[in-house]
N, C-alpha and C. Protein backbone atom coordinates (compact mmCIF):
# COMPACT_ATOMS: atom_id res chain seq x y z
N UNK A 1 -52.59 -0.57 46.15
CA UNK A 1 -51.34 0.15 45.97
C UNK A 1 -50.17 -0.83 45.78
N UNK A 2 -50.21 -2.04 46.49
CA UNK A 2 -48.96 -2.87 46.55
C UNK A 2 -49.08 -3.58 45.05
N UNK A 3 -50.26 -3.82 44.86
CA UNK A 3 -50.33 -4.33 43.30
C UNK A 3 -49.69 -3.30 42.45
N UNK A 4 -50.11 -2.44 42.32
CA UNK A 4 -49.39 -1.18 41.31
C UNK A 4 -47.94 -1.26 41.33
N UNK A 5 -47.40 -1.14 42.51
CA UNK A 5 -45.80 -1.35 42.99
C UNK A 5 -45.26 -2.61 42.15
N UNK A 6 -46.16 -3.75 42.34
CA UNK A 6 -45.32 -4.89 42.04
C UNK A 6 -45.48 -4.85 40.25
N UNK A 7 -46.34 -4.64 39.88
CA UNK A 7 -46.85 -4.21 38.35
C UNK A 7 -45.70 -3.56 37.51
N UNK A 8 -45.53 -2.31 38.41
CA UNK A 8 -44.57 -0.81 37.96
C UNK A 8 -42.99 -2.39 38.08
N UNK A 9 -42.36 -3.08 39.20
CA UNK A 9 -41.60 -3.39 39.20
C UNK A 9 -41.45 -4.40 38.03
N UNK A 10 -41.92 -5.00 37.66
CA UNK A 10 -42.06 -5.91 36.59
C UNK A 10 -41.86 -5.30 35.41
N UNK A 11 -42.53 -4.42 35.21
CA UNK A 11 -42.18 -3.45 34.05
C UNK A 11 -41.20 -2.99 33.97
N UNK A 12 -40.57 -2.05 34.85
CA UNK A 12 -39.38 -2.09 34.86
C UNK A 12 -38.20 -3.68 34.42
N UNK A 13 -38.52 -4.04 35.18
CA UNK A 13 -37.35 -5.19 35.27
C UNK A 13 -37.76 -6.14 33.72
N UNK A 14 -38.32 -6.02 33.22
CA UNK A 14 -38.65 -6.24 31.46
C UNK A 14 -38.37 -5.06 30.88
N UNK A 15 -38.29 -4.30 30.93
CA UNK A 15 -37.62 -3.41 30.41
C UNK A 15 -35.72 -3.40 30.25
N UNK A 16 -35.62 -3.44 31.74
CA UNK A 16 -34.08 -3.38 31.52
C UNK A 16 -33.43 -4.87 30.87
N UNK A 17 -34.51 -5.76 31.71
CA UNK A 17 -33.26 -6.79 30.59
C UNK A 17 -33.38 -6.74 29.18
N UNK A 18 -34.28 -6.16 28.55
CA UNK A 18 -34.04 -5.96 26.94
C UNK A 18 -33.06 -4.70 26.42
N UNK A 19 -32.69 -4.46 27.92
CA UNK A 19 -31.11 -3.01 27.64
C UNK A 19 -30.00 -3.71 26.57
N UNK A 20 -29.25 -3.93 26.17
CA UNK A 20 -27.91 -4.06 25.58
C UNK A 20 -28.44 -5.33 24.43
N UNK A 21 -29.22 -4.78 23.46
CA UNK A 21 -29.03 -6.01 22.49
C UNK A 21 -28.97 -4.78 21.18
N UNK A 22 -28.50 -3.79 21.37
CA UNK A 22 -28.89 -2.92 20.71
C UNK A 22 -27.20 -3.13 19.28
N UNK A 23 -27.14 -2.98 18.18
CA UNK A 23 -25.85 -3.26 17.38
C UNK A 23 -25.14 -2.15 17.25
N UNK A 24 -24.21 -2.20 17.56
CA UNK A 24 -22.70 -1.44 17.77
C UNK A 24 -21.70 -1.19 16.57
N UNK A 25 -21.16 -0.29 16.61
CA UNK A 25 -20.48 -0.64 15.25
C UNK A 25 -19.39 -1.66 15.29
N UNK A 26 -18.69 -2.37 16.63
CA UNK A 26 -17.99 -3.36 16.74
C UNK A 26 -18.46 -4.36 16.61
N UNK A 27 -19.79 -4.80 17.09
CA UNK A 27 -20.29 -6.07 16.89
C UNK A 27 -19.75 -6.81 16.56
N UNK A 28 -19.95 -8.03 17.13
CA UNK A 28 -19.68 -9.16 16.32
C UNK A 28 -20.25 -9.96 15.55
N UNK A 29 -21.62 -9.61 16.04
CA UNK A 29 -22.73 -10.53 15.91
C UNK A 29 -23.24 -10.55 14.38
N UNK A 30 -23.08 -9.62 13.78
CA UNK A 30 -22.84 -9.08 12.15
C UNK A 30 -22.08 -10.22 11.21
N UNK A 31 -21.67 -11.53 10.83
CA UNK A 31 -20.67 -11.55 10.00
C UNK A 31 -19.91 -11.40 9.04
N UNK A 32 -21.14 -10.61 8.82
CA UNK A 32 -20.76 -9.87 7.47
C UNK A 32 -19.74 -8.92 7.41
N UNK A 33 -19.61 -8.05 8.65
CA UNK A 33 -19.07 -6.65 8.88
C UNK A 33 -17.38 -6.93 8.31
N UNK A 34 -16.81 -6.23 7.93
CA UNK A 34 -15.08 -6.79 7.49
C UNK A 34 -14.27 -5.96 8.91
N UNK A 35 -13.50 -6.38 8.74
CA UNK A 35 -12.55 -5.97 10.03
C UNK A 35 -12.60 -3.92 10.19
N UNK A 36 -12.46 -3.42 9.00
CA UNK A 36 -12.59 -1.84 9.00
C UNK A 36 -13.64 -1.37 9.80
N UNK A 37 -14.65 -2.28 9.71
CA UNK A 37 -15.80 -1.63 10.08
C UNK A 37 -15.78 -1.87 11.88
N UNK A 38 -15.37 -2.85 12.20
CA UNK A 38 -15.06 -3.41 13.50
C UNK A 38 -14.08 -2.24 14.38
N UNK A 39 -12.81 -1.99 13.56
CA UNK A 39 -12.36 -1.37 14.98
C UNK A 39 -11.61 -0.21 13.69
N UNK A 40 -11.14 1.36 14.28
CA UNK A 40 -10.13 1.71 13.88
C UNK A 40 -8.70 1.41 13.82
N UNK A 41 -8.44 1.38 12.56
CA UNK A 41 -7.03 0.96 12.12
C UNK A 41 -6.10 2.50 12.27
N UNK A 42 -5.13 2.01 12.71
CA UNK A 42 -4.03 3.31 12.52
C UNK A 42 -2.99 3.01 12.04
N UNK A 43 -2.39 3.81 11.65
CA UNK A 43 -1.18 3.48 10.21
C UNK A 43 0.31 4.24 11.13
N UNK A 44 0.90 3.41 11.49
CA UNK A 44 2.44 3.81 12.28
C UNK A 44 3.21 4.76 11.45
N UNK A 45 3.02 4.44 9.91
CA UNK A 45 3.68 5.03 9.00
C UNK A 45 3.47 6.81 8.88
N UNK A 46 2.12 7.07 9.21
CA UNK A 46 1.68 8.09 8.84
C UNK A 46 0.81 9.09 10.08
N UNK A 47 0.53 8.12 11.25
CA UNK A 47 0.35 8.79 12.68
C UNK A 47 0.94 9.71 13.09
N UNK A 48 1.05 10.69 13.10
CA UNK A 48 1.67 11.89 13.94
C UNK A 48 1.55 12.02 15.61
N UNK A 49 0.80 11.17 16.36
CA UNK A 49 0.70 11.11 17.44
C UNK A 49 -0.48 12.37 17.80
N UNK A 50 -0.75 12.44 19.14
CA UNK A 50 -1.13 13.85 19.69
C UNK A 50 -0.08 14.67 20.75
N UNK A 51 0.28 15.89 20.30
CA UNK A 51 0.90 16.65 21.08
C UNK A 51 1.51 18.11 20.22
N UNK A 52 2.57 19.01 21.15
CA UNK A 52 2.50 20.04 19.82
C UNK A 52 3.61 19.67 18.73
N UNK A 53 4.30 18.99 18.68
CA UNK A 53 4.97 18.30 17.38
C UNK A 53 3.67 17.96 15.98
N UNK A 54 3.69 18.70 15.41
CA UNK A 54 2.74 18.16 14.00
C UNK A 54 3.70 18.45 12.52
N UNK A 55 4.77 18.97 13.15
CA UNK A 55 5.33 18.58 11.08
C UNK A 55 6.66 18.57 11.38
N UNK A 56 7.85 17.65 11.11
CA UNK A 56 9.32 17.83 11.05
C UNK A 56 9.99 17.78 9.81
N UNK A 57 11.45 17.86 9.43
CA UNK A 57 11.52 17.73 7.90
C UNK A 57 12.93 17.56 8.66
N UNK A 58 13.40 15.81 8.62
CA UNK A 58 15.03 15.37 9.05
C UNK A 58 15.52 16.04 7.58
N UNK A 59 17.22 16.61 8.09
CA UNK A 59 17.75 16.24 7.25
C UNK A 59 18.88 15.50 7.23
N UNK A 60 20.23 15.86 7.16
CA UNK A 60 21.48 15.09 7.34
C UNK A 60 22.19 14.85 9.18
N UNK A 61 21.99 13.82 9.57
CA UNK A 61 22.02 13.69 10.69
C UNK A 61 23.38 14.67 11.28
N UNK A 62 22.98 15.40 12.69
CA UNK A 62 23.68 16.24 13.54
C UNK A 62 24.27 15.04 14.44
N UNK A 63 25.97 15.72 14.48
CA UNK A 63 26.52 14.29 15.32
C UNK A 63 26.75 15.17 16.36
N UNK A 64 26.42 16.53 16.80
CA UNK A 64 26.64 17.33 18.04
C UNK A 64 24.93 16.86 18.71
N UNK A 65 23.99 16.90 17.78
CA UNK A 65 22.37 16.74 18.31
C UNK A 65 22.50 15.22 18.83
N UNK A 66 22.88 14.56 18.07
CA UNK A 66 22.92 13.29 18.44
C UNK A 66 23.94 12.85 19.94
N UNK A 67 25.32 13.53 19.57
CA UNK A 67 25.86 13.19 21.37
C UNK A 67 24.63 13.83 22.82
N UNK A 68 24.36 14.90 22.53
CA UNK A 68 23.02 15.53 23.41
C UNK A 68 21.60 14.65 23.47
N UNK A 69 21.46 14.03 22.44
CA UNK A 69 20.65 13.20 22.91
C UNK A 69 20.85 12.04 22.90
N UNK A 70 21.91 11.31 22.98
CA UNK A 70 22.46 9.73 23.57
C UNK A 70 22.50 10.26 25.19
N UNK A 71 23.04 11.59 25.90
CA UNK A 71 23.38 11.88 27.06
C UNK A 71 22.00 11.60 27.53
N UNK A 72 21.08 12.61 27.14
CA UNK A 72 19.47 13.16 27.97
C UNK A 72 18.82 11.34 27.58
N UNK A 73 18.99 10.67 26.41
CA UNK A 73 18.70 9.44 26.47
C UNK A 73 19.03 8.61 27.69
N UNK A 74 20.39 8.77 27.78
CA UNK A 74 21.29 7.81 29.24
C UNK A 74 20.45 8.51 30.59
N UNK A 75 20.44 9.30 30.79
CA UNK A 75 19.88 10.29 31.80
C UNK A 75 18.22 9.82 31.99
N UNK A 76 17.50 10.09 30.88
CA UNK A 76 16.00 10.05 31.23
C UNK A 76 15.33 9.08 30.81
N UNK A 77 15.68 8.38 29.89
CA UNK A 77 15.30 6.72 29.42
C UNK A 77 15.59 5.38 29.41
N UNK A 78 16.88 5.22 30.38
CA UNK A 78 17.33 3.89 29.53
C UNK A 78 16.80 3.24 30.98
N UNK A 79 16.36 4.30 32.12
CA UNK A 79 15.44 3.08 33.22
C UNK A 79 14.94 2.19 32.63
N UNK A 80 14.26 2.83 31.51
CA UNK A 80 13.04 2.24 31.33
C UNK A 80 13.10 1.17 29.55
N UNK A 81 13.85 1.81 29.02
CA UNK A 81 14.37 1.27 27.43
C UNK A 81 15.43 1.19 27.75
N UNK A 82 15.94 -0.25 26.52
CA UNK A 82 17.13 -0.44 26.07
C UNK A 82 17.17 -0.27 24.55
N UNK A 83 18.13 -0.30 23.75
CA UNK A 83 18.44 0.40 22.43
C UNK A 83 18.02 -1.13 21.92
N UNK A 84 18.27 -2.33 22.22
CA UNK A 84 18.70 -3.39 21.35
C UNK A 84 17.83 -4.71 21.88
N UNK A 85 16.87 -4.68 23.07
CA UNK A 85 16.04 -5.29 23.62
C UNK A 85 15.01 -4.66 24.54
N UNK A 86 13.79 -5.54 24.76
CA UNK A 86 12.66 -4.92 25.31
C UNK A 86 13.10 -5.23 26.47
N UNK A 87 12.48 -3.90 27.67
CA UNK A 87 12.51 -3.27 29.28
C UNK A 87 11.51 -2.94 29.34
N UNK A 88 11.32 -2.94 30.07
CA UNK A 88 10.03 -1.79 30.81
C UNK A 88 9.09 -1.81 30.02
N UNK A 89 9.84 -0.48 28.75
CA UNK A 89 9.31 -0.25 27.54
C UNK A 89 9.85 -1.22 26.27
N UNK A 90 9.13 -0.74 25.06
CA UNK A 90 10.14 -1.41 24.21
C UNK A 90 11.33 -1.28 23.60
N UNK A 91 12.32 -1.73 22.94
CA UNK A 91 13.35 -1.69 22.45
C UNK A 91 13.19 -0.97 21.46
N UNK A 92 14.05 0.40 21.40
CA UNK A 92 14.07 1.32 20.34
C UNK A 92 15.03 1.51 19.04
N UNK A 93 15.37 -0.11 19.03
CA UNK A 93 16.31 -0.02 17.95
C UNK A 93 15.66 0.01 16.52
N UNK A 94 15.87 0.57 15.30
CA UNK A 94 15.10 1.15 14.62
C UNK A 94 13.67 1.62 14.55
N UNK A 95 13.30 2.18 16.46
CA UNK A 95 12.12 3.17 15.94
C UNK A 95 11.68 3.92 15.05
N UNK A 96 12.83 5.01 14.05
CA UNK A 96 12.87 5.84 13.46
C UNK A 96 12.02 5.03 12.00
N UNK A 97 12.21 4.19 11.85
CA UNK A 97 11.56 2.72 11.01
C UNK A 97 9.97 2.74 10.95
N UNK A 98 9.91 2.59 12.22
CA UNK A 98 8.12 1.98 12.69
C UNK A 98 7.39 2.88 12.89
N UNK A 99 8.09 4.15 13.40
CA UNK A 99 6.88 5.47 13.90
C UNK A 99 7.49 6.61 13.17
N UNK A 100 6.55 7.70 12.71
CA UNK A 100 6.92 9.02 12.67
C UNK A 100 7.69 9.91 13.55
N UNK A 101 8.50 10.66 12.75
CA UNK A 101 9.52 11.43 13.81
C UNK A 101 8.55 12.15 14.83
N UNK A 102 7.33 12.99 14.41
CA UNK A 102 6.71 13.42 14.96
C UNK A 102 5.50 12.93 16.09
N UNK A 103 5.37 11.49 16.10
CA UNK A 103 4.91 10.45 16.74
C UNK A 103 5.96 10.52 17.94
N UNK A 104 6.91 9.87 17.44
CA UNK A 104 8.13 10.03 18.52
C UNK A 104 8.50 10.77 19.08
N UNK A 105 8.76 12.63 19.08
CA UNK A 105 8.70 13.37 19.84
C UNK A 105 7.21 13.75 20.39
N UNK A 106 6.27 13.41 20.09
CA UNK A 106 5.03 13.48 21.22
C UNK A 106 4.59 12.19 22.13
N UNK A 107 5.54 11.27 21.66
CA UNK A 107 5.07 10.56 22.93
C UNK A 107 6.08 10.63 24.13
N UNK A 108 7.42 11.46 23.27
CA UNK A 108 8.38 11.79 24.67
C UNK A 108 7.63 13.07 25.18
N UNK A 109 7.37 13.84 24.48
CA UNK A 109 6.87 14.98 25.28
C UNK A 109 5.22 14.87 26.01
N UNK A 110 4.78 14.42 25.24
CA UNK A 110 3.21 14.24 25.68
C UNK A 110 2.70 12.55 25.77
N UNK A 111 2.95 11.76 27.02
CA UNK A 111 3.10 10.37 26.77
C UNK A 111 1.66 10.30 27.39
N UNK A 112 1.19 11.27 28.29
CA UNK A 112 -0.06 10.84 29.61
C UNK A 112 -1.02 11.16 28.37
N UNK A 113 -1.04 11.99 27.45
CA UNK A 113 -2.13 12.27 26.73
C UNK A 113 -2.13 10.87 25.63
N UNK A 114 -1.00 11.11 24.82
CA UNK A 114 -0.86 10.10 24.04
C UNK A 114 -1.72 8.43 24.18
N UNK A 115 -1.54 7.95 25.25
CA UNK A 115 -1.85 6.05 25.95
C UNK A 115 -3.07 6.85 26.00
N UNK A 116 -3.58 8.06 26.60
CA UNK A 116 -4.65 7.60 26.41
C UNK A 116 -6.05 8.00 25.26
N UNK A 117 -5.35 8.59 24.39
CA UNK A 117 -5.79 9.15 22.87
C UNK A 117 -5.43 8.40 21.27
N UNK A 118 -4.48 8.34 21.81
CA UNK A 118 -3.62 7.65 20.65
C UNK A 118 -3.81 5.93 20.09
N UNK A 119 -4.41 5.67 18.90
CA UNK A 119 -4.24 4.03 18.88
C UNK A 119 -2.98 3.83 19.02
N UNK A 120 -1.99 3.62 18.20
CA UNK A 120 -0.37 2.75 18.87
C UNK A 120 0.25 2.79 20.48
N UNK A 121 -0.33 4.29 20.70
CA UNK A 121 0.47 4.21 22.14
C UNK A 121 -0.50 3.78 23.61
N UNK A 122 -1.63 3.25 22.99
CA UNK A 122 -3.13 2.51 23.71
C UNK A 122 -2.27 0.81 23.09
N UNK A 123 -1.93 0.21 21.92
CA UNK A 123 -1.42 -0.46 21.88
C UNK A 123 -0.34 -1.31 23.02
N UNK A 124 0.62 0.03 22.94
CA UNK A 124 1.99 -0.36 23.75
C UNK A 124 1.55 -0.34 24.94
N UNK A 125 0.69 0.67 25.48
CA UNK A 125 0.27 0.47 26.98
C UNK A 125 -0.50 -0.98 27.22
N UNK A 126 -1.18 -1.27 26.59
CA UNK A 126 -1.86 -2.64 26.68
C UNK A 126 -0.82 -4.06 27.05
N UNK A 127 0.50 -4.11 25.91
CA UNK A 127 1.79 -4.57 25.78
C UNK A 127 2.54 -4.79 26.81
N UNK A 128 2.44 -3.55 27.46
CA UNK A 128 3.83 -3.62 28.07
C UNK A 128 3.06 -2.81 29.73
N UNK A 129 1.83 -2.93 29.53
CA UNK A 129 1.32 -2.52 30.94
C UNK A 129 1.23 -1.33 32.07
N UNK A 130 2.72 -0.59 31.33
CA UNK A 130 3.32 0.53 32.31
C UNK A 130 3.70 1.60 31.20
N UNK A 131 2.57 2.32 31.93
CA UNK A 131 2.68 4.14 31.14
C UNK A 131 3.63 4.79 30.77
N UNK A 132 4.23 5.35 29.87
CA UNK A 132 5.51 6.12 29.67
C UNK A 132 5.15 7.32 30.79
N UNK A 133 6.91 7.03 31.35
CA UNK A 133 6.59 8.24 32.39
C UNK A 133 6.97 9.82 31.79
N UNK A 134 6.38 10.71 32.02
CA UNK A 134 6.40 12.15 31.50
C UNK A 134 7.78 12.58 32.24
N UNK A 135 8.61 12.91 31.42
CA UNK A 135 9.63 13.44 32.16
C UNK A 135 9.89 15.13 31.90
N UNK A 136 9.19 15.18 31.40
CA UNK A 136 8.96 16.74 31.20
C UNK A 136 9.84 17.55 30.40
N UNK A 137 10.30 17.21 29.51
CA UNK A 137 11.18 17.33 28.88
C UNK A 137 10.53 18.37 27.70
N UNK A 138 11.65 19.54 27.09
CA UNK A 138 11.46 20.62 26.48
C UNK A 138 10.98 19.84 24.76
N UNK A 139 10.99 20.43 23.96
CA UNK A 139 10.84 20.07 22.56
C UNK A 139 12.62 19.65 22.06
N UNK A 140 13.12 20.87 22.06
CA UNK A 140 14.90 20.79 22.10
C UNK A 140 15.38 19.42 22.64
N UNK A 141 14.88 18.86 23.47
CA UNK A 141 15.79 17.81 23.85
C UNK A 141 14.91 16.66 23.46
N UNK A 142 13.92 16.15 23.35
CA UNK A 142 13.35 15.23 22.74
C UNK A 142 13.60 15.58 21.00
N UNK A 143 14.01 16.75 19.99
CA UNK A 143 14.87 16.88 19.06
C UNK A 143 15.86 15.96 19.06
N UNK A 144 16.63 15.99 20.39
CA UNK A 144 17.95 15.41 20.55
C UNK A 144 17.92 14.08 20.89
N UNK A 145 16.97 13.71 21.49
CA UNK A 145 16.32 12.58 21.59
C UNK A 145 16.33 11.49 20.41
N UNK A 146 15.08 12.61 19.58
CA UNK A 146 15.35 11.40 18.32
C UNK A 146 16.55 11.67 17.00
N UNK A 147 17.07 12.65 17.51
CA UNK A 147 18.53 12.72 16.44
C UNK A 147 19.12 11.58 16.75
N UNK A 148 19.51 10.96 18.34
CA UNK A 148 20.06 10.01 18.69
C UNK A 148 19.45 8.53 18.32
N UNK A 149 18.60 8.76 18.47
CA UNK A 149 17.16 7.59 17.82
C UNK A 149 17.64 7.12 16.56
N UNK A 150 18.02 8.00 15.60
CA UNK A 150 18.09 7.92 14.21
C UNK A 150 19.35 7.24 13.85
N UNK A 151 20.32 7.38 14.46
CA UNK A 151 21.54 6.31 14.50
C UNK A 151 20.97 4.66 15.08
N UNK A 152 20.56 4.70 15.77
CA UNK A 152 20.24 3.82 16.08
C UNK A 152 19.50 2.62 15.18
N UNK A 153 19.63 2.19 14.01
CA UNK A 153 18.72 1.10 13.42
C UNK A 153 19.18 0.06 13.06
């Protein structure tokens, strides 16, 4: 019986170390593979983020939307951002530039889902270490949010 035991263990334990040689679609070990194939790429330009923001259409900037959201800005973000250098978070001076409007109001409204769904905002969390905090904020005021955003570049 103890023979069988030690037999069965051996087998096992040849077994598992031939676990993980199996090829991945990241691999490296490939050199052939080109970078596409290695990791997903995401495009800042054209990301919409995840959350319920999926289509906006700016038009001529609101300077009443915009004082409402420089205020709820001063109020619920600038702990953590500054307009013109990196904090916490990063510096949002021409965000409106780098991300979709609709990117931008889902990562104010939906930031816990976003870091951890989203390539760019898995990026910035990596970056800058510390999660956007959810402030719970309506759709209307993250509107106002990035009306104020939009002056800003």
């Amino acid at each position: 019986m103890r023979k069988i035991l030690i037999i069965a263990g051996l087998a096992l334990s040849m077994s598992i170390s031939g676990c993980g040689n199996e090829k991945t679609e990241g691999n490296t070990s490939d050199p052939g593979q080109n970078a596409e194939q290695k990791q997903i790429v995401s495009d800042p330009k054209t990301d919409k983020g995840i959350g319920p923001v999926t289509g906006i259409t700016l038009g001529e900037i609101d300077p009443a939307l915009v004082e409402q959201g420089k205020a709820l800005f001063t109020s619920k973000c600038s702990a953590c951002h500054k307009i013109e250098k990196r904090f916490v978070g990063p510096a949002l001076k021409g965000v409106i530039d780098r991300r979709t409007p609709e990117w931008i109001m889902n990562m104010i409204l939906n930031p816990d889902k976003m870091v951890v769904e989203n390539e760019e905002a898995k990026k910035l969390l990596a970056e800058y270490l510390s999660p956007m905090a959810n402030q719970s904020l309506k759709e209307e005021e993250a509107r106002a949010i990035l009306e104020y955003l939009r002056t800003e570049k």
